[in-house]
Protein backbone atom coordinates (compact mmCIF):
# COMPACT_ATOMS: atom_id res chain seq x y z
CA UNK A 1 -26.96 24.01 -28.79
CA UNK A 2 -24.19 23.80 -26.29
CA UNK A 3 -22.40 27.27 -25.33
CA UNK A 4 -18.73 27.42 -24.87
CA UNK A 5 -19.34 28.25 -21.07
CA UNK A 6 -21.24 24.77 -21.07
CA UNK A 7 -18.49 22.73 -22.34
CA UNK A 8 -16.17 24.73 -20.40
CA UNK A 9 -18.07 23.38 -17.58
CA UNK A 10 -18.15 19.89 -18.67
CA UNK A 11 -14.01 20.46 -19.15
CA UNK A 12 -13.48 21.32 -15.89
CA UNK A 13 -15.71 18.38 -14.12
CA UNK A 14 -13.81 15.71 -16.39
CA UNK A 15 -10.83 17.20 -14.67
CA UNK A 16 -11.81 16.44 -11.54
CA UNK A 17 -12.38 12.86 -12.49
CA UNK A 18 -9.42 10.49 -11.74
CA UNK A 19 -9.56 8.13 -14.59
CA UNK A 20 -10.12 11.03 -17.23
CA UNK A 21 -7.42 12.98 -15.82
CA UNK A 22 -4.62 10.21 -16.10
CA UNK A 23 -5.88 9.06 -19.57
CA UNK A 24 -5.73 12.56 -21.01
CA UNK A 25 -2.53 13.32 -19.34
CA UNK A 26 -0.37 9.95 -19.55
CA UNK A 27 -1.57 8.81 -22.88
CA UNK A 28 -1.37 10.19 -26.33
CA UNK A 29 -3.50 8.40 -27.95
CA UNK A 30 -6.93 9.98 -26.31
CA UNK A 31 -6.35 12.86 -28.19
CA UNK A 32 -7.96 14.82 -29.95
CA UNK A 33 -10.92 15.65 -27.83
CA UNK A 34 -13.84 16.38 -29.87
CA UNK A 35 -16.89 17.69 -28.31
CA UNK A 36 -20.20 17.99 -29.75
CA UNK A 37 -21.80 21.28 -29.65
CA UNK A 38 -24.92 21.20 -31.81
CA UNK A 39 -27.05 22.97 -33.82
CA UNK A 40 -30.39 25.01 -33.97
CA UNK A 41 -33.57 24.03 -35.07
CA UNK A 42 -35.49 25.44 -38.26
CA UNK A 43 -37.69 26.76 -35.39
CA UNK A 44 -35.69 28.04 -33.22
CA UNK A 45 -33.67 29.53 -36.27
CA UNK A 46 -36.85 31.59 -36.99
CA UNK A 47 -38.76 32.30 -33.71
CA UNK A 48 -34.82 33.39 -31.43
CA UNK A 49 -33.00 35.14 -33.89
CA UNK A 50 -31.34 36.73 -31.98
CA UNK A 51 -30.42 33.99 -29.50
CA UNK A 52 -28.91 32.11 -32.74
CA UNK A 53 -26.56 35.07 -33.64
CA UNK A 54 -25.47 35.62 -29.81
CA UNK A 55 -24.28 31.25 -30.13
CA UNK A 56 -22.51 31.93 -33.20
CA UNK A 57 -20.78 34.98 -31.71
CA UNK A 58 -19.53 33.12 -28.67
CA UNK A 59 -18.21 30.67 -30.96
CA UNK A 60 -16.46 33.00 -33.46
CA UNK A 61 -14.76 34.28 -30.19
CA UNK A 62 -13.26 31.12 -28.95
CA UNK A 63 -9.44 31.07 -29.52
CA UNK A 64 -8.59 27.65 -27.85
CA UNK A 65 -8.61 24.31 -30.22
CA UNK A 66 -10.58 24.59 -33.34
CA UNK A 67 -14.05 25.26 -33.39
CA UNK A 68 -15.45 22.71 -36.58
CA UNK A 69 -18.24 25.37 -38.22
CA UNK A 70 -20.47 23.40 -41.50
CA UNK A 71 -22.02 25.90 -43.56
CA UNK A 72 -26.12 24.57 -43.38
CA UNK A 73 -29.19 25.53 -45.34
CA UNK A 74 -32.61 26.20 -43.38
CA UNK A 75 -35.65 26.22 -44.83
CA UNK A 76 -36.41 29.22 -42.62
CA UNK A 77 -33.55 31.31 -43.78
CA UNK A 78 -33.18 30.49 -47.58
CA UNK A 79 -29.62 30.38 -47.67
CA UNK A 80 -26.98 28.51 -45.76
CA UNK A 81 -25.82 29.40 -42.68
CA UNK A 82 -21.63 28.71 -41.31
CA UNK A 83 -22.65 26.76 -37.68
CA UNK A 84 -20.59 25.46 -35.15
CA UNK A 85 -21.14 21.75 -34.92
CA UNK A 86 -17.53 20.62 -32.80
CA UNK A 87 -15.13 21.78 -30.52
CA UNK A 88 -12.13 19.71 -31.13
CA UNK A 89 -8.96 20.47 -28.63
CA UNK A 90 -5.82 18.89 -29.42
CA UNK A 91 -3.34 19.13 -26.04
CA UNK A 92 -3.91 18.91 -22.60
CA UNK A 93 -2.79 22.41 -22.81
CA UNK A 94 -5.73 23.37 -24.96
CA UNK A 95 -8.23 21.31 -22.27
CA UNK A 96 -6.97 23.44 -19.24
CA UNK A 97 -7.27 26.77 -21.22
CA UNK A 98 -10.72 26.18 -22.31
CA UNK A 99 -11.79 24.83 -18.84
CA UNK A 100 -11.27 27.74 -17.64
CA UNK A 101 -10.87 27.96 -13.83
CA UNK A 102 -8.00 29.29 -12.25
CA UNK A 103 -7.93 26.56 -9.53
CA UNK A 104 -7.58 23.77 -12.61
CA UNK A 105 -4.96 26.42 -14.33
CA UNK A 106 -2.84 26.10 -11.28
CA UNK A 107 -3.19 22.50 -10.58
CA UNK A 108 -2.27 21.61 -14.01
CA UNK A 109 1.17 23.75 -13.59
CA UNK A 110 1.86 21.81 -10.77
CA UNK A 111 1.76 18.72 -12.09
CA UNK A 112 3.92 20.04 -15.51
CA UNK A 113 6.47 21.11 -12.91
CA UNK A 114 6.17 17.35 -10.79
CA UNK A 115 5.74 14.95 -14.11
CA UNK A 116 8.80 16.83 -15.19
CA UNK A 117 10.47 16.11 -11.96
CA UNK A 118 9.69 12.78 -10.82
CA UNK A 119 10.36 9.32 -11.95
CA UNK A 120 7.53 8.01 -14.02
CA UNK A 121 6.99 5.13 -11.61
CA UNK A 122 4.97 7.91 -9.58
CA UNK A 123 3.08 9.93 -12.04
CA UNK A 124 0.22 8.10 -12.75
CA UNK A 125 -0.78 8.40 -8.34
CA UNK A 126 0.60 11.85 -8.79
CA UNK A 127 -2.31 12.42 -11.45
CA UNK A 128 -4.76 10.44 -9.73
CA UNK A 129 -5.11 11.30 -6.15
CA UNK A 130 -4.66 15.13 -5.85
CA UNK A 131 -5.38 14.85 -1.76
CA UNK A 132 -1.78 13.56 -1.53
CA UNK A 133 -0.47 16.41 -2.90
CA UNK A 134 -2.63 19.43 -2.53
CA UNK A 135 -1.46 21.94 0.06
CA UNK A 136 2.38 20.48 -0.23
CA UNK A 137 5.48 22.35 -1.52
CA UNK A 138 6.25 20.95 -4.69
CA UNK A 139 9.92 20.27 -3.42
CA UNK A 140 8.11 18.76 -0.76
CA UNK A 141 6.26 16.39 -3.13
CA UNK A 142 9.94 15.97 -5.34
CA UNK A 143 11.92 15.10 -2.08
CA UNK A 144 9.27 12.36 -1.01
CA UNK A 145 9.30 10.91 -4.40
CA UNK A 146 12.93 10.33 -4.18
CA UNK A 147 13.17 9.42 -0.66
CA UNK A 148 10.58 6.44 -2.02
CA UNK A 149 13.34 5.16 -4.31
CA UNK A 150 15.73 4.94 -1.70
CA UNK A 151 13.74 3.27 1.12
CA UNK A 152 13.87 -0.71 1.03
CA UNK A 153 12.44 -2.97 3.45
CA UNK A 154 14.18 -3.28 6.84
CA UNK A 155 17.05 -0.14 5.59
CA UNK A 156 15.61 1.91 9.73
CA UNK A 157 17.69 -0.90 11.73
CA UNK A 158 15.28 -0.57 14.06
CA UNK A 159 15.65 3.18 14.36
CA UNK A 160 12.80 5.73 14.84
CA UNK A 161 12.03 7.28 11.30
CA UNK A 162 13.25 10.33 12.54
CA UNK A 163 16.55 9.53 12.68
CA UNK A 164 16.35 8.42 9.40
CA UNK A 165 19.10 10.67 6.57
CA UNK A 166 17.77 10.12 3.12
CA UNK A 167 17.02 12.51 0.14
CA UNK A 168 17.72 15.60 2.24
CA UNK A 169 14.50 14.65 4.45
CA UNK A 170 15.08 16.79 7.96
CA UNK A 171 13.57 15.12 11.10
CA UNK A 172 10.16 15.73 10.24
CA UNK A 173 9.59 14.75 6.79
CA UNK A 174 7.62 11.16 7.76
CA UNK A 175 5.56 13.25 10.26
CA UNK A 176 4.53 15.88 7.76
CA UNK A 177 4.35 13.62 4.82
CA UNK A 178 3.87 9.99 5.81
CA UNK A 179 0.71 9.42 4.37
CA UNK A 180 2.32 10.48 0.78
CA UNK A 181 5.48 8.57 1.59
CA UNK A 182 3.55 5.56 2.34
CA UNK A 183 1.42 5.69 -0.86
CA UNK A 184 4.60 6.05 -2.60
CA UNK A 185 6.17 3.10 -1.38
CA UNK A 186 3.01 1.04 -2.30
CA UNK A 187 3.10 1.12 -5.75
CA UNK A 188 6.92 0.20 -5.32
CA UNK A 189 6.48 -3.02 -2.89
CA UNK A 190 2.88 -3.96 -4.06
CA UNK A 191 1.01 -2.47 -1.39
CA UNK A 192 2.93 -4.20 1.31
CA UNK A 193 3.41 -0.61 3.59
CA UNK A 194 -0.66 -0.55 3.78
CA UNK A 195 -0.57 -4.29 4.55
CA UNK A 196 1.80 -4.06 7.48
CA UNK A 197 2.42 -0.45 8.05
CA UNK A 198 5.37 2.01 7.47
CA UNK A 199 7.20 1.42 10.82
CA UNK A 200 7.07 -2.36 10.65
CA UNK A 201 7.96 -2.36 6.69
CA UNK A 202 11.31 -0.11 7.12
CA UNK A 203 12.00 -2.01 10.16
CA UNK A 204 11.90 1.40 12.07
CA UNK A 205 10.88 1.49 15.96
CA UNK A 206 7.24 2.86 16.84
CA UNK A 207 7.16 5.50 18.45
CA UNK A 208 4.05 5.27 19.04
CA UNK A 209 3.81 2.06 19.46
CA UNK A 210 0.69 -0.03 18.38
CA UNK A 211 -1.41 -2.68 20.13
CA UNK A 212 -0.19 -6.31 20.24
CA UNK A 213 -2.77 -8.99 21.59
CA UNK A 214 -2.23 -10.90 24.66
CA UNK A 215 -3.69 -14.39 25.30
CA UNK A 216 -3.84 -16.18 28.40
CA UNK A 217 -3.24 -19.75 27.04
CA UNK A 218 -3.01 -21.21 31.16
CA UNK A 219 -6.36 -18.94 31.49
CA UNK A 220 -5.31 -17.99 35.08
CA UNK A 221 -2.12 -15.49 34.42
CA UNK A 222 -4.01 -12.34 33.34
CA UNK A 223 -7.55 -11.27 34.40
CA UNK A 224 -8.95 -11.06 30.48
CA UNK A 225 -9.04 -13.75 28.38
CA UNK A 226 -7.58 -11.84 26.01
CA UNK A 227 -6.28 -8.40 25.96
CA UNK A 228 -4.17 -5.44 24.39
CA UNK A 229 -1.09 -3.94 25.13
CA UNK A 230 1.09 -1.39 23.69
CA UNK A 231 4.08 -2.73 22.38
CA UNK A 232 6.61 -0.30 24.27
CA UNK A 233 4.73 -1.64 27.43
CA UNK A 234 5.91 -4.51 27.05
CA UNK A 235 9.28 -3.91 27.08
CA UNK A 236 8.84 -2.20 30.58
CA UNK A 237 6.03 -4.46 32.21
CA UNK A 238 7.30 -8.02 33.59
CA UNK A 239 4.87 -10.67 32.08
CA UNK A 240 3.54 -13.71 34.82
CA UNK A 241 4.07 -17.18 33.57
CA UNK A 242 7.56 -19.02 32.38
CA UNK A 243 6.69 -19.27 28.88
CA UNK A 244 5.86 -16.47 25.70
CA UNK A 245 4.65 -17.73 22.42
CA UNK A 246 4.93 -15.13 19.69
CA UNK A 247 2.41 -15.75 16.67
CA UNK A 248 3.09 -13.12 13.83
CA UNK A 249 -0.90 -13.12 13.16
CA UNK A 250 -3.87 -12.47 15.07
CA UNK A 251 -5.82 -14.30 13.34
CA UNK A 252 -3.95 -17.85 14.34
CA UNK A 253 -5.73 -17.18 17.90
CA UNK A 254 -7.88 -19.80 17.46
CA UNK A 255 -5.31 -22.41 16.58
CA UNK A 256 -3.60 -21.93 20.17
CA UNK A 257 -4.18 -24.68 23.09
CA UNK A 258 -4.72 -24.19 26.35
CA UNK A 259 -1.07 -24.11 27.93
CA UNK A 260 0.15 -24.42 31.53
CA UNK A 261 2.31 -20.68 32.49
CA UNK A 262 1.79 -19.52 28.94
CA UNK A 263 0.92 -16.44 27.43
CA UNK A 264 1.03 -15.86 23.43
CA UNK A 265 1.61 -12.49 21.73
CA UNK A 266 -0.09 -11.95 18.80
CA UNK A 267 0.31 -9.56 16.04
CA UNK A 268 4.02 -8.18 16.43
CA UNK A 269 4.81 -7.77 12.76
CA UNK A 270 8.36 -6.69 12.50
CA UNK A 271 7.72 -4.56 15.51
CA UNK A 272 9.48 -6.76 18.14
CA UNK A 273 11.64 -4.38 19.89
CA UNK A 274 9.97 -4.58 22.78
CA UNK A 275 11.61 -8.30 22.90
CA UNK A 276 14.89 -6.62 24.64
CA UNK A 277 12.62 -5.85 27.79
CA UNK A 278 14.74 -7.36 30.69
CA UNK A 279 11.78 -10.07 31.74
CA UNK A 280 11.97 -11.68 28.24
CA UNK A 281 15.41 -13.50 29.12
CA UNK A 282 13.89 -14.73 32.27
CA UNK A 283 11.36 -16.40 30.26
CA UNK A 284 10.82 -19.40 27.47
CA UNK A 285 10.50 -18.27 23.80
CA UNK A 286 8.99 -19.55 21.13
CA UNK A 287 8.06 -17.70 17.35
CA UNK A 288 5.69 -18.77 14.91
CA UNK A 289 5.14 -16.69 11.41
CA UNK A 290 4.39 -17.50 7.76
CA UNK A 291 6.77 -19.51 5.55
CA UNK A 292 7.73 -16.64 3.17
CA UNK A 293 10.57 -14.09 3.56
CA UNK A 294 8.72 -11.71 5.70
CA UNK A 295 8.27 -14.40 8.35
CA UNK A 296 11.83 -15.83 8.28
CA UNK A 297 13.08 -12.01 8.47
CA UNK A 298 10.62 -11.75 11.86
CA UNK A 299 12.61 -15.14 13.19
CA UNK A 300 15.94 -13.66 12.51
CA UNK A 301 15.28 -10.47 13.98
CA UNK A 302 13.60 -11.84 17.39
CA UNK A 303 16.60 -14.79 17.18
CA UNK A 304 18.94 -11.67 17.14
CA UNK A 305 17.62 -10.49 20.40
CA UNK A 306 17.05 -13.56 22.06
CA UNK A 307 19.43 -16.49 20.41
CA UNK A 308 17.55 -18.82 22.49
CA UNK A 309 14.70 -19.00 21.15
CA UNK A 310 12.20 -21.88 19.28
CA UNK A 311 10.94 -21.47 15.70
CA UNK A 312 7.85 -23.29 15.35
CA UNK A 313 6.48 -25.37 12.01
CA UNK A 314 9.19 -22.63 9.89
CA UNK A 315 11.08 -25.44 8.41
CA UNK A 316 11.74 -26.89 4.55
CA UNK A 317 9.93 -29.88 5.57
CA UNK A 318 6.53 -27.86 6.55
CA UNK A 319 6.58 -25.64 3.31
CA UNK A 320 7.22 -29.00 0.84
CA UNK A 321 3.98 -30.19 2.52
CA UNK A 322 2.00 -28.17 2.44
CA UNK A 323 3.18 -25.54 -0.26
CA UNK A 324 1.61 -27.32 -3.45
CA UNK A 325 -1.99 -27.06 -1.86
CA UNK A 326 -1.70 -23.45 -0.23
CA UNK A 327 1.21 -21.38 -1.13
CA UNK A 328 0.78 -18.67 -2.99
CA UNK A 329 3.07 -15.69 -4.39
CA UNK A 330 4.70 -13.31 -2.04
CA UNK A 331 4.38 -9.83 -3.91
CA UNK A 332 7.91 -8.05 -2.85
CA UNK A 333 10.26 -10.02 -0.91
CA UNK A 334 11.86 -8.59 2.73
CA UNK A 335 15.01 -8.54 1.35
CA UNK A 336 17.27 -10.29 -1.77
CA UNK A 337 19.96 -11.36 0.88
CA UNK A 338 19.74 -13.42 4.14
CA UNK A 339 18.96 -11.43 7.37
CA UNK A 340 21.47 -12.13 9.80
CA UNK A 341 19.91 -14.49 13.12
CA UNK A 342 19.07 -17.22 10.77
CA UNK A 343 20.31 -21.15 11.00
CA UNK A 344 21.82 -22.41 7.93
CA UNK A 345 18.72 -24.57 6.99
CA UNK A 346 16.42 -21.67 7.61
CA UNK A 347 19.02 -19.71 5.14
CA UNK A 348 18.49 -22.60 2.64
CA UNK A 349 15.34 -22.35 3.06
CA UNK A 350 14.90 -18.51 2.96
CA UNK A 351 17.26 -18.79 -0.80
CA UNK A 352 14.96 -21.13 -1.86
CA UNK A 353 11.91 -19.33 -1.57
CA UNK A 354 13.65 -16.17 -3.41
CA UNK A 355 13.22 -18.29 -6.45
CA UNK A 356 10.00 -19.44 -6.24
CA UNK A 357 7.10 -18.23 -7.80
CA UNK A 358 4.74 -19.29 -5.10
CA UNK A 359 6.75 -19.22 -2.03
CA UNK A 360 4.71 -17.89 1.17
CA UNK A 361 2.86 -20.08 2.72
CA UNK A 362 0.85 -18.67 5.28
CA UNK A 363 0.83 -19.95 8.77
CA UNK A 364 -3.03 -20.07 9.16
CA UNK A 365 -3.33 -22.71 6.26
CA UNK A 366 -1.20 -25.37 8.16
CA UNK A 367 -3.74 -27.99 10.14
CA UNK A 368 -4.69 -26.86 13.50
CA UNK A 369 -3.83 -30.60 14.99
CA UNK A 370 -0.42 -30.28 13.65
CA UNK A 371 0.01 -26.87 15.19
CA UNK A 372 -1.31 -27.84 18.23
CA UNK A 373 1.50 -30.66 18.53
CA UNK A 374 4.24 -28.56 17.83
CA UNK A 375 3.21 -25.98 20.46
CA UNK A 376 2.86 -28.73 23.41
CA UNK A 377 5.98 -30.38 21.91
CA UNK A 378 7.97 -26.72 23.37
CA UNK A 379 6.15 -26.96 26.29
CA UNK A 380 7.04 -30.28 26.91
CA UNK A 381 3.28 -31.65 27.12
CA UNK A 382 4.46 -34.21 23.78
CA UNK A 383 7.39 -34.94 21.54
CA UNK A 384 7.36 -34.84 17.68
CA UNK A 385 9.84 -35.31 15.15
CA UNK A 386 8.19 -33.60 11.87
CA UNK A 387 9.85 -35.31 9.10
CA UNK A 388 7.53 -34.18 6.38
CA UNK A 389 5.96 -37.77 6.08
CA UNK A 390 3.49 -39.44 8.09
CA UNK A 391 5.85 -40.18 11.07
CA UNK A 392 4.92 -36.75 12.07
CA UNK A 393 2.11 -37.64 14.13
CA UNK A 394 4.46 -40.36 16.62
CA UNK A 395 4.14 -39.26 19.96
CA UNK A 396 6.53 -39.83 22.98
């Protein structure tokens, strides 16, 4: 025999469970909630009397739901006997009133008031992960929820999110509620704000800057192999050698040759503010990223600093050949229009992808000989006309 304080109990830890939660509050269709509460033994029916009549007291005195009673013979007694067998509750409502705790009580009423408030697009994480939300103003929670359907990739201009004027936010709304904002933006762009983070996604400037990696590619100009620097250092710190190869991943390190006065920079993301540093004019640039949006939106935005400077294997010829083996689909794309630094090919190019269905490739999938050619070919080591056929391995 269960007790109503025992399924209260049970109540209140299936609210605390994520997947039970949404279900019972997003979809109509897992109600009723009928729980089982059992019944007494012929035994126990003669040997705890008393114990029997104080169950079916608690019972009679339960007002929330209906309480299921089946009138029951035992031998013991004789006669039949009215006992409560389920518990059925019919609302979400009903579940927070018979669970019982004040702390559920009051998260519940928040989430009325939010669900009420908020697009639908955000209820379900609004359900789901209470940390987000617990401790926050509810016109806190609103504002961010709206201030996540305005954001769009790039929409800072390369100002600090500060300085951002959206929703009513003041100066420190991403500082107080970034985490939240962030999540929110997720489930809009496919998890692309985790992927790259929130500065380099709205194109904002980092304050506080994160670590890029350096590589010595001449293996002489810095006294590390490899090492990291932060971002807004670079932008203040003249770099030795005549040459700076910018790689949007890390993990491309490997592809890089050995290279007389070079250093690469690794890692940048949208982050490439630190590209206006004075030294970077004196120097030779080149940019390599992935063959989807994202990347082409990096090129544009360094080109826009520096209109000098190489793109590397980003072409239409690169992604025909190799895009049937490795491309895959790019979840949300940087933008529906053309970023402004781009050539007209790389504009064709960056159309053309918008209407693909697998349109990124990514740069670490291209064969390391071929990258290896095109890097010397800026430096001047070898010459190579990539056509997209098999002339692209002539060499001067």
């Amino acid at each position: 025999m269960k007790s109503p304080g025992e399924l209260a109990e049970r109540l209140a830890r299936q609210w605390q469970n994520p997947d039970t939660r949404e279900k019972r509050l997003i979809d109509p269709d897992s109600w009723p909630v009928k729980l089982s509460i059992g019944k007494p033994t012929n035994r126990m029916l003669a040997e705890q009397t008393l114990r029997v009549k104080a169950h079916l007291d608690r019972w009679r005195s339960v007002n929330v739901g209906t309480v299921h009673w089946q009138s029951i013979a035992f031998r013991t007694t004789g006669e039949a006997v009215d006992i409560p067998l389920t518990w059925e509750l019919q609302t979400p409502s009903d579940w927070i009133a018979a669970a019982g705790t004040h702390e559920i009580k009051y998260e519940f009423r928040r989430l009325e008031k939010l669900v009420e408030a908020c697009d639908p697009l955000f209820h379900k994480i609004l359900i789901r992960q209470q940390f987000l939300i617990k401790g926050k103003p509810e016109e806190e929670i609103i504002k961010a929820t709206r201030l996540a359907l305005l954001l769009e990739p790039n929409c800072a201009g390369g100002r600090p999110l500060r300085a951002l004027s959206m929703a009513g936010i003041d100066s420190k709304f991403f500082e107080r509620h970034r985490t939240l904002v962030s999540k929110l933006l997720d489930i809009r762009f496919d998890q692309m704000v985790s992927d790259i983070g929130l500065e380099a996604f709205l194109g904002a400037l980092d304050e506080n800057s994160h670590w890029l990696l350096l590589a010595d590619l001449d293996e002489t100009l810095l006294p590390f192999a490899q090492q990291r620097v932060r971002a807004n250092e670079l932008a203040q710190v003249p770099l030795p050698g005549k040459r700076i190869l910018i790689v949007e991943n890390e993990t491309c390190l490997y592809f890089l040759p050995p290279l007389q006065d070079t250093l690469a920079i690794l890692g940048a993301g949208l982050n490439l503010a630190w590209l206006e540093g004075p030294d970077f004019s004196k120097k030779q640039l080149a940019y390599w990223g992935d063959i989807d949006t994202w990347g082409l939106s990096m090129l544009a935005k360094a080109r826009c600093i520096h209109p000098g400077l190489t793109p590397l294997l980003m072409t239409n010829a690169v992604f025909d050949r190799y895009a049937g083996r490795y491309a895959v689909h790019e979840p949300t794309p940087a933008s529906n229009t053309i970023p402004e630094g781009l050539t007209e090919e790389e504009s064709t190019l960056y159309l053309k992808l918008l209407n693909l269905k697998k349109n990124r490739l990514e740069q670490e999938f291209l064969p390391e000989a071929l990258v290896s050619r095109a890097i010397k070919e800026w430096q001047g080591q070898e010459k190579m006309l990539f056509t997209g056929s098999d002339n692209e391995k002539r060499k001067k």
